[in-house]
N, C-alpha and C. Protein backbone atom coordinates (compact mmCIF):
# COMPACT_ATOMS: atom_id res chain seq x y z
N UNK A 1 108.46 131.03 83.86
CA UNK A 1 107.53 130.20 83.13
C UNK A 1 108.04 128.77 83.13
N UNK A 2 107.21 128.28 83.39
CA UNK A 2 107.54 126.70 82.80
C UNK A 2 108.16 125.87 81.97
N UNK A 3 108.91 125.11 81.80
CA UNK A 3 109.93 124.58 80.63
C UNK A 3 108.60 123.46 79.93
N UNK A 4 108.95 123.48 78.52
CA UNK A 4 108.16 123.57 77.57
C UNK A 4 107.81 121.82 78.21
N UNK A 5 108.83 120.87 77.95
CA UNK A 5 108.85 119.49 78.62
C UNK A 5 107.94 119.04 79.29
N UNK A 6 107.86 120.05 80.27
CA UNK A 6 106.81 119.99 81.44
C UNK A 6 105.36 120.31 81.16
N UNK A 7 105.23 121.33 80.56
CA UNK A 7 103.86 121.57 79.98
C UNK A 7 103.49 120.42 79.36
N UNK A 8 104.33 120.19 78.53
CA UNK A 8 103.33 118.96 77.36
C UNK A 8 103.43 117.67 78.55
N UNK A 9 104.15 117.42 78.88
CA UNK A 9 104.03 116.49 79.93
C UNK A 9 102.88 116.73 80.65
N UNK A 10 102.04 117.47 81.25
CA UNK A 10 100.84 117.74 82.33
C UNK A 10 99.95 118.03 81.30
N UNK A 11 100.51 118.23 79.63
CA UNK A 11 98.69 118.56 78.78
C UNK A 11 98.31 116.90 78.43
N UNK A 12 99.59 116.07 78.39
CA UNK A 12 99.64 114.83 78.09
C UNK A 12 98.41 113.86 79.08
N UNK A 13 99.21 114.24 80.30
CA UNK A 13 98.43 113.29 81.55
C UNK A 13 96.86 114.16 81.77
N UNK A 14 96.92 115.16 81.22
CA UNK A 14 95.26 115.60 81.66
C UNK A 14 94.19 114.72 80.17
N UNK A 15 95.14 115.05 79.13
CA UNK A 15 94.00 114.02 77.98
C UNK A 15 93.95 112.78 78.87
N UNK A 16 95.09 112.21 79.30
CA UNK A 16 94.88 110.65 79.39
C UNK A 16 93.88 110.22 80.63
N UNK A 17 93.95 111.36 81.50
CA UNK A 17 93.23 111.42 82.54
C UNK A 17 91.87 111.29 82.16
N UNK A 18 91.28 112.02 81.30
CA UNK A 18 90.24 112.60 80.64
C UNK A 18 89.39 111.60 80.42
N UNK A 19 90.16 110.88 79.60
CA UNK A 19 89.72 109.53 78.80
C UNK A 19 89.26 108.70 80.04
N UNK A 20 89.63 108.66 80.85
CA UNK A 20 89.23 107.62 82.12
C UNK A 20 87.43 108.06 82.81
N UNK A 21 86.42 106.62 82.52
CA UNK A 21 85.46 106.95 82.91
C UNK A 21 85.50 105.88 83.79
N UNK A 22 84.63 106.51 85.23
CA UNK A 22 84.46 105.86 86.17
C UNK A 22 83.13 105.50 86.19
N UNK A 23 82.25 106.16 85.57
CA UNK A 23 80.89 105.55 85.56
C UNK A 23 80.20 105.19 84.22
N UNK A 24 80.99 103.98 83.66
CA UNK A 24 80.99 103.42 82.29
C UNK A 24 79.11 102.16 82.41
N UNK A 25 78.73 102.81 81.47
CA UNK A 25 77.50 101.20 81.66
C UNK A 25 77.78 100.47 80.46
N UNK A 26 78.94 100.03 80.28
CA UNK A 26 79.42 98.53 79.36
C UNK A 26 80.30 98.44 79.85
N UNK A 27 80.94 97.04 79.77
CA UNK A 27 81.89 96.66 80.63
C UNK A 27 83.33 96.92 78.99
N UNK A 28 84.37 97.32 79.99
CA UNK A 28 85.61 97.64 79.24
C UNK A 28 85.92 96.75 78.05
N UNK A 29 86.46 95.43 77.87
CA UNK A 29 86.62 94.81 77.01
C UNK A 29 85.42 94.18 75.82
N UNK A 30 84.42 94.19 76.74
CA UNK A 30 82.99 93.19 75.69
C UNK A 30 82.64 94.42 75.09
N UNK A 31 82.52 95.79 75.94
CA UNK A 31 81.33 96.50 75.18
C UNK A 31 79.64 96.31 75.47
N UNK A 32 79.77 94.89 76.61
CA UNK A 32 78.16 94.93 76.62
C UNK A 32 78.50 95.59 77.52
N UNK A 33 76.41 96.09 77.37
CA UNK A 33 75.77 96.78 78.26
C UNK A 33 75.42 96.06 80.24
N UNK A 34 76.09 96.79 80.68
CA UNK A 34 76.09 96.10 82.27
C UNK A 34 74.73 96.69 82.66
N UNK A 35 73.66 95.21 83.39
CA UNK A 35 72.73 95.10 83.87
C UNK A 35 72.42 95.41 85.27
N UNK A 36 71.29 95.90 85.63
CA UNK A 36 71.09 96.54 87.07
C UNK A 36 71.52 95.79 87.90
N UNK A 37 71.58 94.51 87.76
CA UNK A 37 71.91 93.47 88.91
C UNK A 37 73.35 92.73 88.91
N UNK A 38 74.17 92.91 87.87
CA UNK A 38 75.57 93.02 87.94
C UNK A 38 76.28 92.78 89.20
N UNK A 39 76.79 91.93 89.71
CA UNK A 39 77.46 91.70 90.68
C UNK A 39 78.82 92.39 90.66
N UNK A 40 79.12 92.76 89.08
CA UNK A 40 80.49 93.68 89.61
C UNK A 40 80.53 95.23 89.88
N UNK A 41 78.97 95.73 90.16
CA UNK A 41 78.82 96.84 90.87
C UNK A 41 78.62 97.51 92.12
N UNK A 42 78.59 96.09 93.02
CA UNK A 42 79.39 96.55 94.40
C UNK A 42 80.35 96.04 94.59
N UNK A 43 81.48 95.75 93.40
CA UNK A 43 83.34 95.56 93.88
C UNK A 43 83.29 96.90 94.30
N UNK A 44 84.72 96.86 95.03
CA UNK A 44 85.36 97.53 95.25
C UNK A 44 86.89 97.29 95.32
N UNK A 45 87.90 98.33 95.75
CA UNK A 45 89.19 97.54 95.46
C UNK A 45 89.45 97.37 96.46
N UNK A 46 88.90 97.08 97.82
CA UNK A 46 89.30 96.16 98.97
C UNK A 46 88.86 94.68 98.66
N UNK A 47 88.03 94.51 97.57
CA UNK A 47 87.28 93.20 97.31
C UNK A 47 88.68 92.21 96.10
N UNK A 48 90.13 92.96 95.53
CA UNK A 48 90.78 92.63 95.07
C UNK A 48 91.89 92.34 95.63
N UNK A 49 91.88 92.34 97.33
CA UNK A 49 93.50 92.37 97.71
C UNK A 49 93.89 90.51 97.42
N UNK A 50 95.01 91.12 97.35
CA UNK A 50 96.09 89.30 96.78
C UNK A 50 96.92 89.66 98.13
N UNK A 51 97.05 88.35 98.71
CA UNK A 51 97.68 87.97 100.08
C UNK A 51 98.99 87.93 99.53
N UNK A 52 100.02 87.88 100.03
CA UNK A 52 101.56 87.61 100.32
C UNK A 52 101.71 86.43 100.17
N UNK A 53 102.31 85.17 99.36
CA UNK A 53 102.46 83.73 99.58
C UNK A 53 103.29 83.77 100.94
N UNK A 54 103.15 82.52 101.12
CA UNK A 54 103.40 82.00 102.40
C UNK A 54 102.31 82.50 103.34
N UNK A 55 101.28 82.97 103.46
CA UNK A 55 100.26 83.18 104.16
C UNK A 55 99.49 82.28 104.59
């Protein structure tokens, strides 16, 4: 069986997991309601890369 550590450790990360919505219609911090035409609904996270200085 499993050492106890470990269990609560993986019941831990499945709540926290849980809590994570990917298809939220308000935006995280305001709470407003995000509009059909929202420009931040075709980001993606290739649309966030940060270059290396000296580039």
């Amino acid at each position: 069986m499993l050492n106890k550590p470990i269990v609560a450790l993986m019941m831990a990360a499945a709540v926290l997991l849980s809590a994570c919505e990917k298809d939220s219609e308000t935006y995280p911090v305001s709470g407003e309601q995000c509009g059909p035409e929202d420009p931040v609904k075709t980001l993606d996270a290739a649309d966030c890369d940060i270059l290396p200085a000296g580039i």
